[in-house]
C-alpha atoms as a PDB file:
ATOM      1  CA  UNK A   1       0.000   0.000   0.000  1.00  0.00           C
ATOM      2  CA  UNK A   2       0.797   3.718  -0.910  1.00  0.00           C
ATOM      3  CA  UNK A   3       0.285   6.642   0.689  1.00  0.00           C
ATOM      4  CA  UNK A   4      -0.331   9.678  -1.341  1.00  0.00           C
ATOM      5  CA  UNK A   5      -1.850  12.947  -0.870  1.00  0.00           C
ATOM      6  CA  UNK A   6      -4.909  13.625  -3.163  1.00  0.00           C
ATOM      7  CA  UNK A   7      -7.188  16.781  -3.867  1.00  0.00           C
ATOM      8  CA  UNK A   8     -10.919  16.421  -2.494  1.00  0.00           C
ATOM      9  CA  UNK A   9     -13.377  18.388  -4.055  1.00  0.00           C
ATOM     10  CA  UNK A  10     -16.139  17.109  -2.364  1.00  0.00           C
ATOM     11  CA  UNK A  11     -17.200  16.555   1.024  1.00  0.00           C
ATOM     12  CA  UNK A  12     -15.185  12.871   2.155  1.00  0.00           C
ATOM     13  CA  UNK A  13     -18.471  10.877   1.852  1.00  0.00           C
ATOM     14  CA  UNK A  14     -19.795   8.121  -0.365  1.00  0.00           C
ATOM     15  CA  UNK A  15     -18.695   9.238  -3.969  1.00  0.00           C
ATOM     16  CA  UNK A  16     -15.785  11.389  -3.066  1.00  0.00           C
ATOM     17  CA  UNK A  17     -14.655  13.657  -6.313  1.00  0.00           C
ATOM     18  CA  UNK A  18     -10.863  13.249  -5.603  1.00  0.00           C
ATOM     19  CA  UNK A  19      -7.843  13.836  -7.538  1.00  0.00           C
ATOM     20  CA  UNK A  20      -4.904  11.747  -7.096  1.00  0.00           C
ATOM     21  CA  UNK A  21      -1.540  12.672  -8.367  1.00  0.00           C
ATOM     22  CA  UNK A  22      -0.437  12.758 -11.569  1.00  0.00           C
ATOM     23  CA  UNK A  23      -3.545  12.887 -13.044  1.00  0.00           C
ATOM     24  CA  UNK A  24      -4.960  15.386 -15.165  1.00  0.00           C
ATOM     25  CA  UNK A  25      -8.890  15.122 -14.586  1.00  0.00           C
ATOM     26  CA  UNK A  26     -10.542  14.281 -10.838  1.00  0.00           C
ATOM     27  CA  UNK A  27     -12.525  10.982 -10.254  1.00  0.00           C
ATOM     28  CA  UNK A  28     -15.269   9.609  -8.559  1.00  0.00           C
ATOM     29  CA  UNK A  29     -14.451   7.179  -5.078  1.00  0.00           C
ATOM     30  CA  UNK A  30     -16.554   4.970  -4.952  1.00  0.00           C
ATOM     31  CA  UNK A  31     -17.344   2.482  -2.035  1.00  0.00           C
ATOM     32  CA  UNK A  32     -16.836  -1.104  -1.675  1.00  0.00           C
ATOM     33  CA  UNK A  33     -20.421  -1.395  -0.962  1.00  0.00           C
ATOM     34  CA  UNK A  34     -21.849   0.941  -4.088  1.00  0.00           C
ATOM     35  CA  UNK A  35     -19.767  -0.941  -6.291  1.00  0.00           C
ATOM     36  CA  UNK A  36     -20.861  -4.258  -5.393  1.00  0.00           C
ATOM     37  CA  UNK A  37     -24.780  -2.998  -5.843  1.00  0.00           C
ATOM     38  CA  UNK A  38     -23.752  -1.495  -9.013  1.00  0.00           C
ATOM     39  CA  UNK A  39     -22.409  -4.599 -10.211  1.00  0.00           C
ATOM     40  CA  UNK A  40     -25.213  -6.431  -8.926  1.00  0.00           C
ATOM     41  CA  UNK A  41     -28.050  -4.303 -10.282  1.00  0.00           C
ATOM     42  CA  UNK A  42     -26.370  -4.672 -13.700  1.00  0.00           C
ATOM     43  CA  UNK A  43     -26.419  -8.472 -13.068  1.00  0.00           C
ATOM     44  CA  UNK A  44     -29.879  -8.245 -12.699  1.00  0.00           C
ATOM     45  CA  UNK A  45     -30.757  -6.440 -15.761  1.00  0.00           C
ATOM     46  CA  UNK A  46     -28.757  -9.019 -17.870  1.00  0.00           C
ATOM     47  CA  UNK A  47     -30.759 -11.455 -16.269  1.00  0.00           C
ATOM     48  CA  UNK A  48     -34.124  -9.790 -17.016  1.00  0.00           C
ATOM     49  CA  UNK A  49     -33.594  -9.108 -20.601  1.00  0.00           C
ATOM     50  CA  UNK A  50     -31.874 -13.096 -20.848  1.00  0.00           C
ATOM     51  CA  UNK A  51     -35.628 -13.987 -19.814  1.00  0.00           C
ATOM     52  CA  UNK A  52     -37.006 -11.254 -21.883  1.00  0.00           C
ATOM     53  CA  UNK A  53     -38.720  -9.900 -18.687  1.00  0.00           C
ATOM     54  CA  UNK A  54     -38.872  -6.346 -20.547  1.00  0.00           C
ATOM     55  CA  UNK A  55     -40.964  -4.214 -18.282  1.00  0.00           C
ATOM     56  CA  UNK A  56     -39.121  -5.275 -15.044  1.00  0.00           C
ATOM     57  CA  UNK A  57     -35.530  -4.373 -17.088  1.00  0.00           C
ATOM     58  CA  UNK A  58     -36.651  -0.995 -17.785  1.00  0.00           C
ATOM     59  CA  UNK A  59     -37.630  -0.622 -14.181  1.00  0.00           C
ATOM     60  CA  UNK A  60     -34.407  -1.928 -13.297  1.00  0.00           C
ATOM     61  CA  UNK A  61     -32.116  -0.297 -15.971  1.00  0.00           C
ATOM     62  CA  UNK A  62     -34.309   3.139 -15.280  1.00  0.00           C
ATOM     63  CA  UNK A  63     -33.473   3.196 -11.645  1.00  0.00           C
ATOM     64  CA  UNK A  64     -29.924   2.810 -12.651  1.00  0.00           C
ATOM     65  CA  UNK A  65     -29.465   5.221 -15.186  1.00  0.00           C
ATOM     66  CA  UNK A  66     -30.773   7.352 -11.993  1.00  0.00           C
ATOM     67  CA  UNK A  67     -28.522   6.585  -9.830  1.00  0.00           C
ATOM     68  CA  UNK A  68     -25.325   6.739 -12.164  1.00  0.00           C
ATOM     69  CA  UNK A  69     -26.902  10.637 -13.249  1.00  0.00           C
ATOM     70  CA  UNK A  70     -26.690  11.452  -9.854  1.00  0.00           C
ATOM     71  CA  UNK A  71     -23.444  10.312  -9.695  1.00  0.00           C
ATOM     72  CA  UNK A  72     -22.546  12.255 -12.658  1.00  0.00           C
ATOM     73  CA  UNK A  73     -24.103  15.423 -11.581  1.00  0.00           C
ATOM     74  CA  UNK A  74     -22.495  15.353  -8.060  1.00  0.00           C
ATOM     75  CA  UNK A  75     -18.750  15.271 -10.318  1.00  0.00           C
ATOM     76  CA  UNK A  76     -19.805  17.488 -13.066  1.00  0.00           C
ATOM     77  CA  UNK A  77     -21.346  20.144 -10.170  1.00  0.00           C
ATOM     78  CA  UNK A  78     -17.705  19.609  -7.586  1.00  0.00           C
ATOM     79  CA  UNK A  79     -15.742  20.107 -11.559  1.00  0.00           C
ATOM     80  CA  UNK A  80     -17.871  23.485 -11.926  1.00  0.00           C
ATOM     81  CA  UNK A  81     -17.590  24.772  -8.471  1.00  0.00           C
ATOM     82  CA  UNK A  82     -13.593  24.781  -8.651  1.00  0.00           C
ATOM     83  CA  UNK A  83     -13.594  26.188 -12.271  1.00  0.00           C
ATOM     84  CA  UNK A  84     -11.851  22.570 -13.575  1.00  0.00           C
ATOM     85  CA  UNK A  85     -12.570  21.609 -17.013  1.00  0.00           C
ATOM     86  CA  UNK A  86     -14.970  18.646 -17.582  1.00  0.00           C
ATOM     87  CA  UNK A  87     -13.000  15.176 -19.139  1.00  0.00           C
ATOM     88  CA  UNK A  88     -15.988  14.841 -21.658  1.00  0.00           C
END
């Protein structure tokens, strides 16, 4: 393990906008935890649309696509409030 110093431009909780060092653009931290539902939500839409189970995949994929904008807008919003360009 390394210890390094990074730039927080959010407040230390769940989806931390952080720069580390050496790079260019700031990212998102996210949690063990979030990234396990993450994966596991996007499980279960590949499962849903294997069994063609179409209105509970949209249900499913919808609430994601919400969660990940969130997401989004918390990084774009911490990129904007410290006058750093956006990567995209």
């Amino acid at each position: 393990m390394e210890r390094v110093e990074a730039e927080l431009f959010t407040d230390g909780g769940n989806d931390a906008v952080v720069r580390l060092p050496g790079r260019r653009f700031p990212g998102v931290l996210v949690q063990g935890d979030t990234l396990s539902t993450l994966s596991a939500d996007v499980a279960e839409l590949v499962e849903l649309c294997a069994a063609c189970e179409l209105e509970e995949a949209r249900r499913v994929a919808s609430l994601l696509r919400q969660d990940l904008g969130v997401k989004l807008q918390r990084y774009t919003d911490a990129l904007d409030a410290h006058g750093e360009r956006r990567p995209f």
